[in-house]
C-alpha atoms as a PDB file:
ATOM      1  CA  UNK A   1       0.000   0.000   0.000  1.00  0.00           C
ATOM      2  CA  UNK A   2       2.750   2.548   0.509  1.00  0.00           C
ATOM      3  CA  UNK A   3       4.084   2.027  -2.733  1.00  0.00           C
ATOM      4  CA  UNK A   4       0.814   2.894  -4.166  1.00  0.00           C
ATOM      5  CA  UNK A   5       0.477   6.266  -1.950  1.00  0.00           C
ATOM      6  CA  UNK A   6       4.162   6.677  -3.267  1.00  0.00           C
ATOM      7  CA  UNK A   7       3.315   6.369  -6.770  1.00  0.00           C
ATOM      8  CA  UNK A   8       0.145   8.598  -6.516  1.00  0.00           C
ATOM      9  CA  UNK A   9       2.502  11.164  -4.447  1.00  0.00           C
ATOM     10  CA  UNK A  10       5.013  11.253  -7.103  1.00  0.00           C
ATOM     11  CA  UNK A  11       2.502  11.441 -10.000  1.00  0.00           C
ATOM     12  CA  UNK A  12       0.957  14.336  -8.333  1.00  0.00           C
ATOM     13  CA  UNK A  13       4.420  16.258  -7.996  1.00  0.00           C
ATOM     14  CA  UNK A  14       5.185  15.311 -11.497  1.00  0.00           C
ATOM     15  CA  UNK A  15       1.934  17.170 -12.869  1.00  0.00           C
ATOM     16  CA  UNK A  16       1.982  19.864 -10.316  1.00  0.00           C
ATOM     17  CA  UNK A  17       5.625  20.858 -11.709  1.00  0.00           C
ATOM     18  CA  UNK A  18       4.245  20.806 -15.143  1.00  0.00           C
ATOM     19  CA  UNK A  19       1.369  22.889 -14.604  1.00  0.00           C
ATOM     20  CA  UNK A  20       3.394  25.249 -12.819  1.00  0.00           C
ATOM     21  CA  UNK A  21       5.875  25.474 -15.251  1.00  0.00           C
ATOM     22  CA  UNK A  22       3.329  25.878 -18.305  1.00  0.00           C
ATOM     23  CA  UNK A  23       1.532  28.746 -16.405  1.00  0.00           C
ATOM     24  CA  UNK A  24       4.449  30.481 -14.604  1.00  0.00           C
ATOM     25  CA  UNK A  25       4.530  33.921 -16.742  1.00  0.00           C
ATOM     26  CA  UNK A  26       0.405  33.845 -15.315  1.00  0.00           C
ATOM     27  CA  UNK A  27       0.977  32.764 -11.860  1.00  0.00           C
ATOM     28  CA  UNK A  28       3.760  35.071 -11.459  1.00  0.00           C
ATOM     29  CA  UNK A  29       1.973  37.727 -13.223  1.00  0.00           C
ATOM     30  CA  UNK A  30      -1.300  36.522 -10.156  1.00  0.00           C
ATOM     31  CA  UNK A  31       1.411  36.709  -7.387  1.00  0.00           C
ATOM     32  CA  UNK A  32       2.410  40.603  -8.299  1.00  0.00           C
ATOM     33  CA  UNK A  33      -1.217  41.649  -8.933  1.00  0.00           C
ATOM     34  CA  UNK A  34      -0.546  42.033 -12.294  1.00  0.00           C
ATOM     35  CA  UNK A  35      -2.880  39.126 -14.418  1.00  0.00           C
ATOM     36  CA  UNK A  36      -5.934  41.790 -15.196  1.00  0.00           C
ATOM     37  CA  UNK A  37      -3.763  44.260 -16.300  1.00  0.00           C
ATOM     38  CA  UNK A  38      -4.777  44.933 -20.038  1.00  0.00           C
ATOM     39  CA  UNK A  39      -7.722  42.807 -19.810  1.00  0.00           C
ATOM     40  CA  UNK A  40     -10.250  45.515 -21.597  1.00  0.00           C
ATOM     41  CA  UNK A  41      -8.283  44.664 -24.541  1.00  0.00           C
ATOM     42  CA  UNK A  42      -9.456  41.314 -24.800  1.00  0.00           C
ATOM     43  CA  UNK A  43     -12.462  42.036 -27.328  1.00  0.00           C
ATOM     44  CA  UNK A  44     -13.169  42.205 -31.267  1.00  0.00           C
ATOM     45  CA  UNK A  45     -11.986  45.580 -32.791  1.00  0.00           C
ATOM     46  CA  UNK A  46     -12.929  46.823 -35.899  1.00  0.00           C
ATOM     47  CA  UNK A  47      -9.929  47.489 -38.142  1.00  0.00           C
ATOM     48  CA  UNK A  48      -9.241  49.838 -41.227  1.00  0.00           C
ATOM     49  CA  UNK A  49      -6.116  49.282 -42.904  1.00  0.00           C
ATOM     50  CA  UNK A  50      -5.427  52.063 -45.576  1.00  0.00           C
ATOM     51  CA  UNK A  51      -3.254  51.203 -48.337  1.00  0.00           C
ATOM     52  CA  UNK A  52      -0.395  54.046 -49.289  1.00  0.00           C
ATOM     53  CA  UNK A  53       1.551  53.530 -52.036  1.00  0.00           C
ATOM     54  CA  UNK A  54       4.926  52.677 -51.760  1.00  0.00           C
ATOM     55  CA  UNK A  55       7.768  54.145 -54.011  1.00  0.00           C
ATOM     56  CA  UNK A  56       7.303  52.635 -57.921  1.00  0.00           C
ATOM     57  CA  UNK A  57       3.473  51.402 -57.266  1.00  0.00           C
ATOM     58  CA  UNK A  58       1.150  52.509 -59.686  1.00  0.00           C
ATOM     59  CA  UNK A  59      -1.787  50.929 -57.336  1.00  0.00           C
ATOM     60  CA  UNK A  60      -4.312  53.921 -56.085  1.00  0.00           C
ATOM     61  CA  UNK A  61      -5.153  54.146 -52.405  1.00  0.00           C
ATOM     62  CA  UNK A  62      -7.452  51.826 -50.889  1.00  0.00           C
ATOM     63  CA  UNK A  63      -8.950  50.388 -47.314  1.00  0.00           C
ATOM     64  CA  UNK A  64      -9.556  47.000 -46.106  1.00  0.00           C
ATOM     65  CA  UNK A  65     -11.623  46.674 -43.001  1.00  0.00           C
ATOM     66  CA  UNK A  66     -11.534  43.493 -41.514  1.00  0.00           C
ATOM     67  CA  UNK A  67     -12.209  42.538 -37.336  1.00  0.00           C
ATOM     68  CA  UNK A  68      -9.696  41.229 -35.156  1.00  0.00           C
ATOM     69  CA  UNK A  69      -9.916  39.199 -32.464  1.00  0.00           C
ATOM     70  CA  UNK A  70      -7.883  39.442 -29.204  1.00  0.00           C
ATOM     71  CA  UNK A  71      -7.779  36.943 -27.687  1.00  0.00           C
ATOM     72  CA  UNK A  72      -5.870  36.670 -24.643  1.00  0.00           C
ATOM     73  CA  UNK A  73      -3.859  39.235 -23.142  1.00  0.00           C
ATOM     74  CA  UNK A  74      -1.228  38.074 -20.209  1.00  0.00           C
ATOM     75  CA  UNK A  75       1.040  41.032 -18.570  1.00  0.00           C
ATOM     76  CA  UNK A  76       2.360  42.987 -21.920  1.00  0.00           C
ATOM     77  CA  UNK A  77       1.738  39.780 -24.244  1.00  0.00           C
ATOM     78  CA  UNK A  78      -1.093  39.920 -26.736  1.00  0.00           C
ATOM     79  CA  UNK A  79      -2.341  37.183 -29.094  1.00  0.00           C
ATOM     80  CA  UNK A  80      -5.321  37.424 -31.549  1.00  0.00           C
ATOM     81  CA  UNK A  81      -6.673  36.204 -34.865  1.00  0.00           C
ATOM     82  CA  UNK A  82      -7.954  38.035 -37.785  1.00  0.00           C
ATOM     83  CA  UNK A  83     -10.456  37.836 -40.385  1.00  0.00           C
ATOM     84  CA  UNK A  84      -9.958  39.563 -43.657  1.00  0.00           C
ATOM     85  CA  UNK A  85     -12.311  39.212 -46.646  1.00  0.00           C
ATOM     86  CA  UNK A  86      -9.660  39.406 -49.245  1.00  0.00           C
ATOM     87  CA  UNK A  87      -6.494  37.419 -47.688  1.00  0.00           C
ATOM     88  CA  UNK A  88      -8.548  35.250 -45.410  1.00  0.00           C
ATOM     89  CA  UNK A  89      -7.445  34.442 -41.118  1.00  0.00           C
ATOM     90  CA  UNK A  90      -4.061  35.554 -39.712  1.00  0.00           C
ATOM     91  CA  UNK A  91      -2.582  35.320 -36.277  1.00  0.00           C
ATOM     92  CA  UNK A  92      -1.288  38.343 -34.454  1.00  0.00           C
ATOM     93  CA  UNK A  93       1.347  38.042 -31.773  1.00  0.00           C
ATOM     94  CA  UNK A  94       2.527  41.473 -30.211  1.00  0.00           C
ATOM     95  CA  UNK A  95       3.067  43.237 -27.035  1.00  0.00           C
ATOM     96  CA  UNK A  96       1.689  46.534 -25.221  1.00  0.00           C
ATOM     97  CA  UNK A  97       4.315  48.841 -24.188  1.00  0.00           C
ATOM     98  CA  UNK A  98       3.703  51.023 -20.781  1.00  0.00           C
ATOM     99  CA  UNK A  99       3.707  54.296 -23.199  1.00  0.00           C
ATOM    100  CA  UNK A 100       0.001  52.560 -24.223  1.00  0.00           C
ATOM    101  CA  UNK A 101       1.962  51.319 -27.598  1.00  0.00           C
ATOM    102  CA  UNK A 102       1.138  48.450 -28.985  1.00  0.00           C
ATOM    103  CA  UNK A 103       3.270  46.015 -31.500  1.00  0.00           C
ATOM    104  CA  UNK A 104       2.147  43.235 -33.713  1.00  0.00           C
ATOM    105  CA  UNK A 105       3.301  40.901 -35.983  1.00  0.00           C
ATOM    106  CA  UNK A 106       1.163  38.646 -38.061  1.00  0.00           C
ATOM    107  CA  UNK A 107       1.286  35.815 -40.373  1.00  0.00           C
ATOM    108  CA  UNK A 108      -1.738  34.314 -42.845  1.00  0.00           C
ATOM    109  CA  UNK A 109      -3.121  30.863 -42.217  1.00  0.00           C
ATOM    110  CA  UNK A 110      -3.972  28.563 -44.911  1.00  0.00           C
ATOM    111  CA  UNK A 111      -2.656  28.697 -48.118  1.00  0.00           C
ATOM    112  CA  UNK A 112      -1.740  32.549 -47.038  1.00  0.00           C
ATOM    113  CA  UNK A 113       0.901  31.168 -44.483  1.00  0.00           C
ATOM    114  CA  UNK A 114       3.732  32.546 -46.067  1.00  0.00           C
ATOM    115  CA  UNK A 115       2.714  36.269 -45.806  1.00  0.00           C
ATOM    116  CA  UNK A 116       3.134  38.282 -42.813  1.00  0.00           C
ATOM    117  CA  UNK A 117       3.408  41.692 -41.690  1.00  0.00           C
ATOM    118  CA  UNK A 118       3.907  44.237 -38.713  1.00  0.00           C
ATOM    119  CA  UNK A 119       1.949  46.751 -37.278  1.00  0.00           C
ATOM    120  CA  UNK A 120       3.002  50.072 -34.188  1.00  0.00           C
ATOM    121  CA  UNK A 121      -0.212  51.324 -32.644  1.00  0.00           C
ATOM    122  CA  UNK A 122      -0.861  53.881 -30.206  1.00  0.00           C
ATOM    123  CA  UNK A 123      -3.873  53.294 -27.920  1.00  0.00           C
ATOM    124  CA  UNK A 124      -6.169  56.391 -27.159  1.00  0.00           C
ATOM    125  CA  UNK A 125      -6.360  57.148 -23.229  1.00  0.00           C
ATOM    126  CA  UNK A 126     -10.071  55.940 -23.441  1.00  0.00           C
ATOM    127  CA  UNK A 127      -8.705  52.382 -24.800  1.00  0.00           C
ATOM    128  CA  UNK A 128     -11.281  52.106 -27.236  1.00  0.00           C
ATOM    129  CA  UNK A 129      -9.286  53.063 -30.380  1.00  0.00           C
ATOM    130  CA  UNK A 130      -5.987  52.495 -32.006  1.00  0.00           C
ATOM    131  CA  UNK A 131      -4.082  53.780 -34.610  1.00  0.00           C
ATOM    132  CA  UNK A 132      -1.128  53.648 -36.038  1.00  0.00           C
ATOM    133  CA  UNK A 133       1.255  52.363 -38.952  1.00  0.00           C
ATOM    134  CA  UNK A 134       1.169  48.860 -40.812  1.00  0.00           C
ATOM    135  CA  UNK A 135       3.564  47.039 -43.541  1.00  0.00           C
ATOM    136  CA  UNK A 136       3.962  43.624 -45.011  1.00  0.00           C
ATOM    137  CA  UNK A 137       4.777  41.682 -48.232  1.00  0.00           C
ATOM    138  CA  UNK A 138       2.760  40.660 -50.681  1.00  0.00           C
ATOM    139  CA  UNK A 139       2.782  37.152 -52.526  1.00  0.00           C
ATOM    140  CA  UNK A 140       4.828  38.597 -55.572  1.00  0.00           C
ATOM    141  CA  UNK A 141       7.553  40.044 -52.351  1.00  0.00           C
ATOM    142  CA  UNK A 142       6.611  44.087 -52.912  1.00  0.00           C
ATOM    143  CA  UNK A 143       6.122  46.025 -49.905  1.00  0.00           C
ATOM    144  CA  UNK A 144       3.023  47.589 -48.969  1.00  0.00           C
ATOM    145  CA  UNK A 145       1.782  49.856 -45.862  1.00  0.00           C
ATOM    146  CA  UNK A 146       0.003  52.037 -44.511  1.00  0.00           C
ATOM    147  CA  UNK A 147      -1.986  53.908 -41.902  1.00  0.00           C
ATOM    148  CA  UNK A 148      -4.518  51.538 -39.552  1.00  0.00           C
ATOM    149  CA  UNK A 149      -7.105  52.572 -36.819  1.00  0.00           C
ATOM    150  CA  UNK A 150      -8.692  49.895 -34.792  1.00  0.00           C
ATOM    151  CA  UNK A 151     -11.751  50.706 -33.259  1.00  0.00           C
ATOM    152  CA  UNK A 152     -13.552  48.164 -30.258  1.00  0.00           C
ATOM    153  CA  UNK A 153     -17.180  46.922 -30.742  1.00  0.00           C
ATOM    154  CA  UNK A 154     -18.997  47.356 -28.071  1.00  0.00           C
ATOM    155  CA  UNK A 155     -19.444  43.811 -26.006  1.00  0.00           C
ATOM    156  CA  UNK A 156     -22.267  41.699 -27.128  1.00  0.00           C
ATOM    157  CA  UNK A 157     -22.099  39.209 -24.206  1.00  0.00           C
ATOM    158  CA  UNK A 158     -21.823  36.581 -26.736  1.00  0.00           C
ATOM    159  CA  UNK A 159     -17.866  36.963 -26.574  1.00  0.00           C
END
């Protein structure tokens, strides 16, 4: 019987030292009063990309708007997904600087995979808008950019 309760003891340490190592950045984040931090940003936003041309395009202005998702927001780390009616889902990864500025880098999904881009926001002091600067490559490897606001949809409880 003690080799059972042994067993069952060490199992339990073995999985306790896993969980605690998957969620450290969290509970450490718990521990310092810091998890809710950023937590309004956690919502869908609205998002206008305008399209500038870049030196040598011939390609007139034009928006996108397309929602994205975030997701989950943990101390400055931000992850999210976006849906775009021309290019299809992406994934943004980024972080939220104490200055309320905002970084992301994305990359498509699908048969889009390959492209990618970057994005600098600032967030307003209300934190219900964000604007800023984008760039990434297209699938023929030109540049393109522009100016982006993001704007947050009001909650639906259906989040």
């Amino acid at each position: 019987m003690d080799r059972v309760l042994d067993g069952v003891l060490g199992l339990i340490g073995v999985v306790s030292s896993a969980v605690i190592t998957a969620f450290k950045d969290e509970i450490a984040l718990f521990l310092k009063g810091k998890s809710s931090i950023n937590k309004d940003l956690e919502a869908r936003w609205t998002c206008t990309w305008a399209k500038h041309p870049m030196a040598g395009d011939k390609e007139l202005d034009k928006a996108v708007i397309d929602v994205v998702r975030i997701e989950r927001v943990s101390g400055d780390k931000i992850t999210g997904t976006g849906e775009n009616p021309e290019s299809g889902s992406y994934r943004l990864k980024g972080r939220i600087l104490r200055s309320s500025v905002l970084t992301f880098a994305w990359t498509g999904d699908g048969e889009k995979q390959f492209l990618g881009g970057v994005a600098v926001l600032e967030l307003d002091i209300k934190r219900t808008k964000m604007s800023g600067r984008w760039c990434q490559v297209t699938e023929d490897r030109r540049f393109v950019g522009g100016e982006v606001e993001w704007k947050k949809q009001p909650s639906s409880g259906l989040d």
